[in-house]
Structures are given as C-alpha cells and as structure tokens.
C-alpha atoms as a PDB file:
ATOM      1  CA  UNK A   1      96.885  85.536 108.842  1.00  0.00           C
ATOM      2  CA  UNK A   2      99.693  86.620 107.099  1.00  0.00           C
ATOM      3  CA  UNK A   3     102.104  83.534 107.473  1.00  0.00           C
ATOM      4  CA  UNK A   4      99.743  81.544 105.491  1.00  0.00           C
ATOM      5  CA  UNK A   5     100.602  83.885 102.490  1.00  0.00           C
ATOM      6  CA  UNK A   6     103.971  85.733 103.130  1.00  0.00           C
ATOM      7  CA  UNK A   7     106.234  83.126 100.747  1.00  0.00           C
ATOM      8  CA  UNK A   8     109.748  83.443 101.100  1.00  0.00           C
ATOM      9  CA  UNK A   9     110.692  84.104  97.725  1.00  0.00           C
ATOM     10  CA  UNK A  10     112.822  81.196  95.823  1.00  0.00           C
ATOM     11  CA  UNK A  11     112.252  79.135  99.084  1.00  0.00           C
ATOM     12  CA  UNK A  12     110.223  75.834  97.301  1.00  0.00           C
ATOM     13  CA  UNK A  13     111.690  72.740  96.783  1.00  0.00           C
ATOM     14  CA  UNK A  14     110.768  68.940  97.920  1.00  0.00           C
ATOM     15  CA  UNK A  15     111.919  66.685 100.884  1.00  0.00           C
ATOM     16  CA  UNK A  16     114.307  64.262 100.079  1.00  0.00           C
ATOM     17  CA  UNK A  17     114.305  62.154 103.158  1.00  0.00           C
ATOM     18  CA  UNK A  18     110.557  61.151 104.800  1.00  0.00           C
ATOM     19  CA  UNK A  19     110.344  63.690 107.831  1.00  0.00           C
ATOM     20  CA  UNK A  20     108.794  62.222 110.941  1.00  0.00           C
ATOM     21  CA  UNK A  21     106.526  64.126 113.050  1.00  0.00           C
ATOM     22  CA  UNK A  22     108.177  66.514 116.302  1.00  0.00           C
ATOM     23  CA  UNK A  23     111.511  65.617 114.489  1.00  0.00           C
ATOM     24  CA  UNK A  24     113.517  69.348 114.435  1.00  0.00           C
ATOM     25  CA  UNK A  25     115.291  68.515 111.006  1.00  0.00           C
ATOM     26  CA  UNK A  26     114.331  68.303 107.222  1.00  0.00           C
ATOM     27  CA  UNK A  27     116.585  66.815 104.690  1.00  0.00           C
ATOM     28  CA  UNK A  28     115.601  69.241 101.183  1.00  0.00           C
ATOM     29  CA  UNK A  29     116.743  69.515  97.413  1.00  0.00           C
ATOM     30  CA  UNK A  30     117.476  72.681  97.891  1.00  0.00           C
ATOM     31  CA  UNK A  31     118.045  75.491 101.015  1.00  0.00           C
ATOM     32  CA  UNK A  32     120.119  78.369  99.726  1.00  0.00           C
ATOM     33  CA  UNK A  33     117.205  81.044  99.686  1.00  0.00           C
ATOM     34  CA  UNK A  34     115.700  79.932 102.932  1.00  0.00           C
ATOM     35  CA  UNK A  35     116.765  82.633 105.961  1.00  0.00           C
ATOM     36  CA  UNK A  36     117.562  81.753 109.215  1.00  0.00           C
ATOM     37  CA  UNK A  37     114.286  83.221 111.465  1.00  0.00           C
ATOM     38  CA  UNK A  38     113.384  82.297 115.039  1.00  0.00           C
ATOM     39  CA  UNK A  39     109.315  82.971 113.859  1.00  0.00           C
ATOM     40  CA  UNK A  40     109.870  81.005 110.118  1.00  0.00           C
ATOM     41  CA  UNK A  41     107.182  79.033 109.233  1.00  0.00           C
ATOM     42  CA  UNK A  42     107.443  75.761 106.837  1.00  0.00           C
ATOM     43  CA  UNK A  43     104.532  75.016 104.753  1.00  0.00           C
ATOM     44  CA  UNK A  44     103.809  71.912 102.879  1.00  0.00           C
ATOM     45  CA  UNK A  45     101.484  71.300 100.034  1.00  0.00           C
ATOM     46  CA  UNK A  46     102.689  74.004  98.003  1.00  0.00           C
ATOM     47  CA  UNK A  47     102.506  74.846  94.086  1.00  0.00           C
ATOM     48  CA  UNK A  48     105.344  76.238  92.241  1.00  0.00           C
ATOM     49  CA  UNK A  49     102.605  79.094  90.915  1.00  0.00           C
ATOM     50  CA  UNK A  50     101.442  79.951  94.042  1.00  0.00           C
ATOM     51  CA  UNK A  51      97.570  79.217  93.696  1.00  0.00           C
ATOM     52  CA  UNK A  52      98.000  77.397  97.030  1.00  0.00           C
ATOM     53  CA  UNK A  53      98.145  81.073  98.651  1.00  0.00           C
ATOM     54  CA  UNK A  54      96.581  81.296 101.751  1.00  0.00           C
ATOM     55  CA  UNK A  55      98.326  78.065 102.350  1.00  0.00           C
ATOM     56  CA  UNK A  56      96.958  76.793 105.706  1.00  0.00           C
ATOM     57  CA  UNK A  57      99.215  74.143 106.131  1.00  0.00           C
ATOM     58  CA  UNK A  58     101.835  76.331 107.674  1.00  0.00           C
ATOM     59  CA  UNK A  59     103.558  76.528 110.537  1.00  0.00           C
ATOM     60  CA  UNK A  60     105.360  78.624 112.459  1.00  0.00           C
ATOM     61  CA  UNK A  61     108.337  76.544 113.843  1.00  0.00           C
ATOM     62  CA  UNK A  62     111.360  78.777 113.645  1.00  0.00           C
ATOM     63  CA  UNK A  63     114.465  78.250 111.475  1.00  0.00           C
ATOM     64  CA  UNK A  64     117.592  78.015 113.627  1.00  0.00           C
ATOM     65  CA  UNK A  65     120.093  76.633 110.696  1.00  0.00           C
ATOM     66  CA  UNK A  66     120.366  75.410 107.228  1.00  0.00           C
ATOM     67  CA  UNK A  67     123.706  73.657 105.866  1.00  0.00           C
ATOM     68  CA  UNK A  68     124.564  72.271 102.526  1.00  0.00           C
ATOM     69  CA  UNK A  69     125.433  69.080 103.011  1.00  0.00           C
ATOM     70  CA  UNK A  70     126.102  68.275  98.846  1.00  0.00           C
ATOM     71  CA  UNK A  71     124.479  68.792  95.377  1.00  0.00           C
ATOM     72  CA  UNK A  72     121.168  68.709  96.113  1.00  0.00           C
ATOM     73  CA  UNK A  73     120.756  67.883  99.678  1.00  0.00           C
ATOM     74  CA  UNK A  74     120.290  70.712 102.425  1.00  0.00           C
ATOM     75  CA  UNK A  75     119.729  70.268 106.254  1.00  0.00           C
ATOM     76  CA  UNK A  76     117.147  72.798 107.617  1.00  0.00           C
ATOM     77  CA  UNK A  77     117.204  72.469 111.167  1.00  0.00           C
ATOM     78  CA  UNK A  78     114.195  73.843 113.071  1.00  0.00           C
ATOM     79  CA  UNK A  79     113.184  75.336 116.209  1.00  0.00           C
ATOM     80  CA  UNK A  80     110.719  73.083 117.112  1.00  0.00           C
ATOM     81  CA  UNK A  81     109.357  70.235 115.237  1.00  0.00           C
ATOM     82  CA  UNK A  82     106.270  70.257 113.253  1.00  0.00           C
ATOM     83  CA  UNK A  83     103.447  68.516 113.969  1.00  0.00           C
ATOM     84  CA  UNK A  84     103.120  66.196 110.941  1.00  0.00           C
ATOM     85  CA  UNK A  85     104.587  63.785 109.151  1.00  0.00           C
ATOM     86  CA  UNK A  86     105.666  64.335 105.729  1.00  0.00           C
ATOM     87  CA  UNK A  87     106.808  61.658 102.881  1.00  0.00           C
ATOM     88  CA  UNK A  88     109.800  62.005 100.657  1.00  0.00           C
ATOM     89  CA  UNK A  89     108.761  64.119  97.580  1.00  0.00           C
ATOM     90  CA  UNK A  90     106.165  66.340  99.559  1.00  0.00           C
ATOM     91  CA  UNK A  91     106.871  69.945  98.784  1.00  0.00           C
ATOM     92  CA  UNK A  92     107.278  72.287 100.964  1.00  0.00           C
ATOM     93  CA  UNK A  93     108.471  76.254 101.038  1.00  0.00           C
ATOM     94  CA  UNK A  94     109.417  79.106 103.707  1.00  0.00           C
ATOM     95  CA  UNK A  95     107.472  82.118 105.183  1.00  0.00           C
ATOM     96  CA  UNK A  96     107.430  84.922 107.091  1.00  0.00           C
ATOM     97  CA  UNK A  97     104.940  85.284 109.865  1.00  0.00           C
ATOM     98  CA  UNK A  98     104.631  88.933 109.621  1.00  0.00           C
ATOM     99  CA  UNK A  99     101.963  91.329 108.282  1.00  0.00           C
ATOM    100  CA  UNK A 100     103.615  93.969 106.084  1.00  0.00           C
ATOM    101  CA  UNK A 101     102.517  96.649 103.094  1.00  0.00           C
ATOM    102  CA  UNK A 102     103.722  96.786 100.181  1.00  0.00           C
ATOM    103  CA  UNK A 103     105.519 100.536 100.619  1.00  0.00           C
ATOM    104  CA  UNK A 104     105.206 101.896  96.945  1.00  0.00           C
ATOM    105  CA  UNK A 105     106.898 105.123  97.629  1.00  0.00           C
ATOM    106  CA  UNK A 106     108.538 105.895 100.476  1.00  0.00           C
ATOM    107  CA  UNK A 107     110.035 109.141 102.620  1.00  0.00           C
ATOM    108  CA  UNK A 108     113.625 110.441 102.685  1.00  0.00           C
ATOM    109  CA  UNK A 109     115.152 112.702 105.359  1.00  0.00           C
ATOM    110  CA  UNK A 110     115.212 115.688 102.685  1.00  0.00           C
ATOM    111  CA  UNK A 111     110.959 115.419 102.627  1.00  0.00           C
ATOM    112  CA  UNK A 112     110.991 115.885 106.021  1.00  0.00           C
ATOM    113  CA  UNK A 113     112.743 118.922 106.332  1.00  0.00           C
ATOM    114  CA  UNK A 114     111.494 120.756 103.663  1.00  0.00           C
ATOM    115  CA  UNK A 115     108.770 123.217 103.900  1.00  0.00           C
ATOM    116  CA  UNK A 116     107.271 122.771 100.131  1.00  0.00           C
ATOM    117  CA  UNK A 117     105.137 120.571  98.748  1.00  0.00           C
ATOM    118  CA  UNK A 118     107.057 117.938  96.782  1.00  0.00           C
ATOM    119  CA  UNK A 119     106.087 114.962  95.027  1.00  0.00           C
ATOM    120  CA  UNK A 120     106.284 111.600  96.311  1.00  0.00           C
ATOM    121  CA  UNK A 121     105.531 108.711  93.361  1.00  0.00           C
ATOM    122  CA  UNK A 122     105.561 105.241  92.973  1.00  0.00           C
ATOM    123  CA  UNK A 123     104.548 101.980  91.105  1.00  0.00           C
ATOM    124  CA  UNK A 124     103.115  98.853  91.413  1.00  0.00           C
ATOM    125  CA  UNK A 125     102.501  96.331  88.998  1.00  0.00           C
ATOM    126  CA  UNK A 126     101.609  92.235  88.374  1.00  0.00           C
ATOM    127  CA  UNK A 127     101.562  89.500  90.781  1.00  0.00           C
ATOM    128  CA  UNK A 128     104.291  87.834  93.029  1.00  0.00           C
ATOM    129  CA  UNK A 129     106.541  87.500  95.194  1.00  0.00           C
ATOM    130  CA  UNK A 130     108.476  91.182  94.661  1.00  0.00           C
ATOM    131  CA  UNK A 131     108.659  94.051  96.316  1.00  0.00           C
ATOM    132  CA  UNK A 132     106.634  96.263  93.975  1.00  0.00           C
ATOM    133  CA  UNK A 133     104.189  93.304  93.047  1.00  0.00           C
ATOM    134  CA  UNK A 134     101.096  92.828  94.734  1.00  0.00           C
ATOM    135  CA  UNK A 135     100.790  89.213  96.332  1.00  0.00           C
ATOM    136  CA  UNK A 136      99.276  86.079  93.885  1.00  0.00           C
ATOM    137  CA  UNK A 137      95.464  86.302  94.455  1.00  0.00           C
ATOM    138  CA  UNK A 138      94.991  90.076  95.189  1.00  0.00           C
ATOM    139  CA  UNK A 139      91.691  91.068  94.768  1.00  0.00           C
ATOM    140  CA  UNK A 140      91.552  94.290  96.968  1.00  0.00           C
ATOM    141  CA  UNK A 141      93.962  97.270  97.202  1.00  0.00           C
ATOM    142  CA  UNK A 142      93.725  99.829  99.849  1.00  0.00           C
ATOM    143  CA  UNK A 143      95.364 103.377  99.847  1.00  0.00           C
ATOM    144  CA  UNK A 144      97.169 104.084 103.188  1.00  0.00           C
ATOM    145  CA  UNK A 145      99.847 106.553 104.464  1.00  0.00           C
ATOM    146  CA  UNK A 146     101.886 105.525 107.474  1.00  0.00           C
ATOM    147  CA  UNK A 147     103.067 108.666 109.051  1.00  0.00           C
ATOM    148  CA  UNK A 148     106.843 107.693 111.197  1.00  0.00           C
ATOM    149  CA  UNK A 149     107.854 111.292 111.878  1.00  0.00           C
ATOM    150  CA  UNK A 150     107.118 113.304 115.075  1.00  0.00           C
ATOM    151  CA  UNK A 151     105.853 116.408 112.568  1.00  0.00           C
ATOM    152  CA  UNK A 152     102.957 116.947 111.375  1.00  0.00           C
ATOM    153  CA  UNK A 153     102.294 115.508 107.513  1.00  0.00           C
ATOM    154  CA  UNK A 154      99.822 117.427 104.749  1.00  0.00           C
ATOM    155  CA  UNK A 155      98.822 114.940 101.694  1.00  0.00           C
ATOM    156  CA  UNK A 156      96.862 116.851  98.792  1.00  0.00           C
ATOM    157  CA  UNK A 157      96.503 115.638  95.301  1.00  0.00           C
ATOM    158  CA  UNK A 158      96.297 111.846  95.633  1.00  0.00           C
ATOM    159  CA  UNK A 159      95.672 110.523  92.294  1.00  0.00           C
ATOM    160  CA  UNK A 160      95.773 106.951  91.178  1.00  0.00           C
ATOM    161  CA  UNK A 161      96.187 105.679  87.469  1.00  0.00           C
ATOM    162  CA  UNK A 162      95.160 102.170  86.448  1.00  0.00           C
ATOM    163  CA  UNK A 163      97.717 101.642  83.617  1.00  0.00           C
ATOM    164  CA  UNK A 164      96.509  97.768  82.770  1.00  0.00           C
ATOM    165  CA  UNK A 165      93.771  95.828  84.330  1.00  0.00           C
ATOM    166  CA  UNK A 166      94.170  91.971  84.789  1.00  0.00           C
ATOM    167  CA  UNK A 167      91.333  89.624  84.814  1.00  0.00           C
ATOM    168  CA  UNK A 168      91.923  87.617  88.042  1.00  0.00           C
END
C-alpha cells in the first residue's frame, strides 16, 4: 500500500504536546513542509533515514490545516482523529496515500505531433525522497510506458544502462 511508503518529503519532526487518541489536533516542532490534503496520512514511529519504510503505522486521517503558532510549535489540525495515543517526543511524519511512478522522461506536445522518430531520455539515480530517486528500500525496477494520447504510440530501441550499482 502505497501510504505506508509515500513520505512527504521534509515532513518529520516530533510531538511536542502528548496527543490523545480521536483528538483532531497535534501540537509539532515543526509543520512548514506538511501540505494541506483531505487523504494525508500521519505516521508515527518514524526514522530520520527512512529504514522504517513501509511504515505500517500510518494513517490516513486527512490534513485540513496547519498554523504556526511560534518558534518551534505548529498546530496540525486533522480530519479525523487517529486512533492512538501518542506521548510527547514520539515522531511522527506526513504521506501521501497515492500510488504513483517515478516518470523518468516524459512527453511534450511537439512528440506528439511529429511524424519521426525522436528520442525521449531520462535518468534515475540513488535513494530518497526526490523526484528522480527511486524510493529508500528499492529492490525491484520495472520498465513501463503509460500511453495518455488518443494516437497511436511506436517504442523501438529501448536500452537501459546501469551506470553504478549499489549494494542494498
């Protein structure tokens, strides 16, 4: 399930008041990267390197408004409340419930149009939380083309290079 890994990125920081369980506010160090999403999810239990990924203490609560309330103190209100208690301290993070791909390359207009053959290229590289990285604790990688024209698309010449291999 992708909410249990989609991190939002920049999003982790610690409660600073105990939260109480169904309650539709948390008091954190710091909200300024966390987006305002009716399908956010919170997760708690979280490491700042992301080995926690899948994280299945997540859940899917909505975020309906965060506000700075001084240095170091944010009010996240939620949709609904989650359904656990959490101490002071605990750490917690945003996600997105939402399967996506990572697009490598992607089509313009002018491809479309055209009637030759012309290159489309693209790059991916290490692990995180950016667009062109693949997610912490990849293993697999799958080729696909998504195809969101009403024509009809030709691929030929599909070639894959393996610059530098990681031990994982």
């Amino acid at each position: 399930m992708s909410r249990l890994q989609l991190a939002v990125p920049d999003t982790g920081t610690v409660l600073i008041q105990d939260y109480k369980q169904g309650d539709t506010v948390l008091y954190i160090r710091n909200g300024s990267k966390w987006e305002i999403s009716k399908n956010g999810c919170v997760v708690y239990g979280i490491k700042k390197d992301l080995s926690d990924l899948p994280n299945p203490n997540t859940q899917r609560v909505g975020i309906a408004k965060k506000e700075r309330l001084g240095y170091g103190q944010w009010k996240i209100t939620l949709g609904k409340g989650l359904t656990k208690s959490l101490k002071t301290g605990t750490k917690v993070r945003e996600h997105i419930p939402f399967a996506t791909y990572t697009y490598i390359a992607k089509n313009n207009p002018s491809l479309s149009r055209s009637k030759e053959w012309q290159p489309l290229t693209g790059a991916c590289s290490g692990f995180g939380l950016e667009p062109k990285n693949f997610w912490p604790g990849t293993k697999y990688i799958q080729f696909i083309a998504v195809n969101s024209s009403k024509g009809l698309v030709e691929i030929k010449g599909i070639k894959l290079e393996i610059a530098q291999v990681h031990q994982i």
